[in-house]
Protein backbone atom coordinates (compact mmCIF):
# COMPACT_ATOMS: atom_id res chain seq x y z
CA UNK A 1 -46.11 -122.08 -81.23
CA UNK A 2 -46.92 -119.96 -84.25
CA UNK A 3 -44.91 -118.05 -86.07
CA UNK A 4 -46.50 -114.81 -84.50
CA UNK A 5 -46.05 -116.48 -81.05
CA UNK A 6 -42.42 -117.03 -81.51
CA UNK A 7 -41.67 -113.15 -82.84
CA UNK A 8 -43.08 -112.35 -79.78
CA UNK A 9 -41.84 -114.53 -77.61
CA UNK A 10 -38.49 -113.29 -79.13
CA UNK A 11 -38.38 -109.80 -79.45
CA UNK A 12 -39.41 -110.06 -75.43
CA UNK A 13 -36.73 -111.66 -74.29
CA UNK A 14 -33.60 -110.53 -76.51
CA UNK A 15 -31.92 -107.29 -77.07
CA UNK A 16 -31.03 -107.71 -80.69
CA UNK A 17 -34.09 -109.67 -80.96
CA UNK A 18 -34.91 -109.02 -84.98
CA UNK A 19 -31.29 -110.78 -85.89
CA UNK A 20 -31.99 -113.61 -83.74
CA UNK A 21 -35.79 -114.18 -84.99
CA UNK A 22 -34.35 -114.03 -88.83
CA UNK A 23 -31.61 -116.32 -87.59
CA UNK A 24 -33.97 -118.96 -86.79
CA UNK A 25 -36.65 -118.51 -89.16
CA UNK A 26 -33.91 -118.46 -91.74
CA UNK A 27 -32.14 -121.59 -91.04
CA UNK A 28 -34.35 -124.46 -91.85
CA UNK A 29 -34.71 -126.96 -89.35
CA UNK A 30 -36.14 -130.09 -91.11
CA UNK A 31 -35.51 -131.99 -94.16
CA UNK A 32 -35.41 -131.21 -97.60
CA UNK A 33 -39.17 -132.54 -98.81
CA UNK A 34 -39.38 -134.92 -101.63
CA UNK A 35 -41.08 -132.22 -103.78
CA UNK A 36 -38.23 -130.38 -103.66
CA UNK A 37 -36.10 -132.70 -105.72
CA UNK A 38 -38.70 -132.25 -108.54
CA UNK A 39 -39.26 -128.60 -108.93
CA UNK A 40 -35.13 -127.87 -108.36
CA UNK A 41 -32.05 -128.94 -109.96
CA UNK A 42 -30.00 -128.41 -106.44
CA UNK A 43 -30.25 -128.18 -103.09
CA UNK A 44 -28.42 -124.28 -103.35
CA UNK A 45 -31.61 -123.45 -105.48
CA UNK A 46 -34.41 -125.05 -102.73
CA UNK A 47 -32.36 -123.24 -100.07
CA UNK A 48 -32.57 -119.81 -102.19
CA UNK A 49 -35.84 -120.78 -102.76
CA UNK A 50 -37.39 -121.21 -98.78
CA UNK A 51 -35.57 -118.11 -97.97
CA UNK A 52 -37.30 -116.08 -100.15
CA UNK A 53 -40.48 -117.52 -99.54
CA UNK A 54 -39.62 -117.27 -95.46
CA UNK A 55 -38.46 -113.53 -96.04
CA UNK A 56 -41.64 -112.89 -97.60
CA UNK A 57 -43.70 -114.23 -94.63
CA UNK A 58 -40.91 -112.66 -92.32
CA UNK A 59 -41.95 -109.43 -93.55
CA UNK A 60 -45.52 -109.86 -93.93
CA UNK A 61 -46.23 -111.21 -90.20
CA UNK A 62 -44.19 -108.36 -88.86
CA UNK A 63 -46.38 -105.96 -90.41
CA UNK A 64 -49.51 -107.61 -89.59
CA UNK A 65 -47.80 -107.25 -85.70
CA UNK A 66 -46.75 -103.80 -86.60
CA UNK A 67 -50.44 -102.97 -88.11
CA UNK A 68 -51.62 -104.70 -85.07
CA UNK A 69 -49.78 -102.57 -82.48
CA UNK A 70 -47.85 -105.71 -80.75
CA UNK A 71 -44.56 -104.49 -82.23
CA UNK A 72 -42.98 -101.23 -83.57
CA UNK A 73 -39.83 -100.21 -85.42
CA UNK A 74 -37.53 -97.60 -84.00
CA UNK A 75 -34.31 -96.98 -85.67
CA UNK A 76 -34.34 -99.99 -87.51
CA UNK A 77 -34.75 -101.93 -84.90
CA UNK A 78 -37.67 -104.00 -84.23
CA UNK A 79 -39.18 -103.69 -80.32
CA UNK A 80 -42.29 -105.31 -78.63
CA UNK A 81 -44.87 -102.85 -77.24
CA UNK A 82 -46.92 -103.34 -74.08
CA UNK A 83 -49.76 -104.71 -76.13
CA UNK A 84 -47.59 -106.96 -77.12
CA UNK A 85 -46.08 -108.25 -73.40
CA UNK A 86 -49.54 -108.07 -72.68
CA UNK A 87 -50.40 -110.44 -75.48
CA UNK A 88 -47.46 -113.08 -74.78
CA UNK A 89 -48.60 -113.11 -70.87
CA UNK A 90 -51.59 -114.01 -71.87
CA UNK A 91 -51.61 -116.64 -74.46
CA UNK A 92 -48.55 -118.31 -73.12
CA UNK A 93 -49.79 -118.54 -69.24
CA UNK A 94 -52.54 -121.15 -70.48
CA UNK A 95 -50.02 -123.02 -71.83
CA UNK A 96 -47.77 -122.89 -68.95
CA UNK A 97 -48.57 -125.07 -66.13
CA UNK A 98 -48.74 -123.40 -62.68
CA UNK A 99 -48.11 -124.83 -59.08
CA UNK A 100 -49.09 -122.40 -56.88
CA UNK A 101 -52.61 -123.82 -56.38
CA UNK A 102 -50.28 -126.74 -54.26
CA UNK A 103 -48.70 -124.30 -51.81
CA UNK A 104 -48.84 -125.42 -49.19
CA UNK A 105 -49.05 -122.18 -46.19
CA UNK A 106 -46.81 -121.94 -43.02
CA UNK A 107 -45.22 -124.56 -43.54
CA UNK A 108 -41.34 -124.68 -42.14
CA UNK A 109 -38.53 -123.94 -44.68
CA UNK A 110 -36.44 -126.95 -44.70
CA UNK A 111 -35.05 -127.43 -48.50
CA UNK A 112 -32.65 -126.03 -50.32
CA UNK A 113 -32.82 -125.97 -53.91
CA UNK A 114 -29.90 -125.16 -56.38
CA UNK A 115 -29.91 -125.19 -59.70
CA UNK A 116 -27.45 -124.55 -63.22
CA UNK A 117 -29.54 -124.42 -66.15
CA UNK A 118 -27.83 -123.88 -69.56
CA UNK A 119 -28.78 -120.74 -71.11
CA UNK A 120 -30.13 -123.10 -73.71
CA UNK A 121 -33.35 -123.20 -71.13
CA UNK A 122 -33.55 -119.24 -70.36
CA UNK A 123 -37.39 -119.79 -70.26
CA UNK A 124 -37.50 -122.63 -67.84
CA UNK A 125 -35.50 -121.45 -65.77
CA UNK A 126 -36.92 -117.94 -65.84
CA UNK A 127 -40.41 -119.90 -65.27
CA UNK A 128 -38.27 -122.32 -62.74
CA UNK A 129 -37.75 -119.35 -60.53
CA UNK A 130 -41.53 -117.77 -60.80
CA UNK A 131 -43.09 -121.15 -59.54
CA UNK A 132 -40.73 -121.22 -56.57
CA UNK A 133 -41.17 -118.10 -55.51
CA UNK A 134 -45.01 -118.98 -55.79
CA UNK A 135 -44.50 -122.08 -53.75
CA UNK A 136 -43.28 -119.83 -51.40
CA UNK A 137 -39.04 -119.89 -51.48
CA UNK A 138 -37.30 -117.34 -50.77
CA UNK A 139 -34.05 -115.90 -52.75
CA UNK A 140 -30.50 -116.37 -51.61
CA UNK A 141 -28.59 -116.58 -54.55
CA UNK A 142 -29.49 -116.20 -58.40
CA UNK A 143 -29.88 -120.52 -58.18
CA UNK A 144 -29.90 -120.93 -54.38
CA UNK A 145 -33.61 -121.20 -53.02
CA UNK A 146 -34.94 -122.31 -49.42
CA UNK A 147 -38.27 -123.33 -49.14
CA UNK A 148 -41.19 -125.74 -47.86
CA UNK A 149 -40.98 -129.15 -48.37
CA UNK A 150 -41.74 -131.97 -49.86
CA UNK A 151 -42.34 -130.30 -53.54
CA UNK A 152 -45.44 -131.26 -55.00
CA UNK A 153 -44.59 -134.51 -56.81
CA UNK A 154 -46.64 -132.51 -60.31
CA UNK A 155 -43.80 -130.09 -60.07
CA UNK A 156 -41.15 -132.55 -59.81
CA UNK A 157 -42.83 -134.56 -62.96
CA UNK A 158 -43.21 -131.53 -64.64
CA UNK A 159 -39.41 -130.61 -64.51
CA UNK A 160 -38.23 -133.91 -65.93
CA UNK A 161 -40.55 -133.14 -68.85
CA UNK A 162 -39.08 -129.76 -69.79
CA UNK A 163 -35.57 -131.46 -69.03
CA UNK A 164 -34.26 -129.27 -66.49
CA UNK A 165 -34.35 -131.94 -63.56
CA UNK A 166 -30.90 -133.14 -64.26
CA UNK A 167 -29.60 -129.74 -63.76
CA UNK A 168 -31.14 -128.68 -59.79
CA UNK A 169 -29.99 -130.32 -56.77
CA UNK A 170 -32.12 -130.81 -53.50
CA UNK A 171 -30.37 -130.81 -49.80
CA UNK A 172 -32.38 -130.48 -46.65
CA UNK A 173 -31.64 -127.54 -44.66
CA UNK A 174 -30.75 -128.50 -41.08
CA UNK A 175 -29.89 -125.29 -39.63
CA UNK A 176 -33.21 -123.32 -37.83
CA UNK A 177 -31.82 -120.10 -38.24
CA UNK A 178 -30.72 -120.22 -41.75
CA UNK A 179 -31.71 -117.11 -43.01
């Protein structure tokens, strides 16, 4: 995602949002490049060095948000407007694969699925819980869903991909009348 993308995608789904994004645009997540080691004497002067040019970019892509009308600043405190849930629906929904086109209608509710994702994966499981209640489950619990089986084997492949099939379970529901 872009850097817009992520401020977005941020400021959505955290209170507190604006010390989280500068937390991770902050911290530098890949290696020191090669050129670094020629322009710098140490690695405290590169680090001072990408901070102030990522503070400057910070700044600059919040006001083009700002100046756009996706975010505004109340208090000091940085907030996502409707335009800008709007914007993140939309852009990140053709990124993120759907299932309900393989619903499959009437059919009995005979699996149970239950699930601990680490908060680590707050989006896939928020979008875990979306795409079952598409497919047609129903809510007991938080992580406890009943619905139609078999899943559609996409779904199945698509949740070892995002690495969250290690953490549901699937048990067949015997009982007619659970629910």
């Amino acid at each position: 995602m872009s850097l817009v993308e992520d401020l977005l995608v941020i400021l959505t789904s955290y209170s507190g949002g604006y010390k989280l994004m500068r937390q991770k645009i902050m911290m530098p997540t890949y290696p020191w490049p090669s050129y670094y080691k020629k322009i710098v004497k140490t690695q405290e002067e590169a680090i001072k060095e990408i901070k102030e040019i990522k503070e400057k970019t910070l700044r600059r892509t919040l006001y083009r948000l700002k100046k756009s009308g996706f975010i505004k600043n109340e208090n000091a405190v940085w907030k996502i407007t409707n335009k800008g849930k709007e914007y993140v629906k939309n852009k990140l929904s053709a990124k993120i694969p759907h299932f309900k086109h393989l619903k499959v209608e009437n059919k009995q509710k005979e699996i149970i699925v239950i699930f601990d994702i680490p908060e680590l994966y707050k989006k896939s499981r928020n979008w875990l819980r979306g795409e079952l209640r598409e497919l047609g489950f129903i809510q007991i619990q938080k992580s406890v869903w009943l619905g139609p089986s078999p899943l559609p084997k996409e779904f199945i492949e698509y949740l070892n991909e995002i690495n969250i099939l290690r953490y549901l379970r699937f048990f067949n529901a015997k009982e007619q009348e659970i629910i």
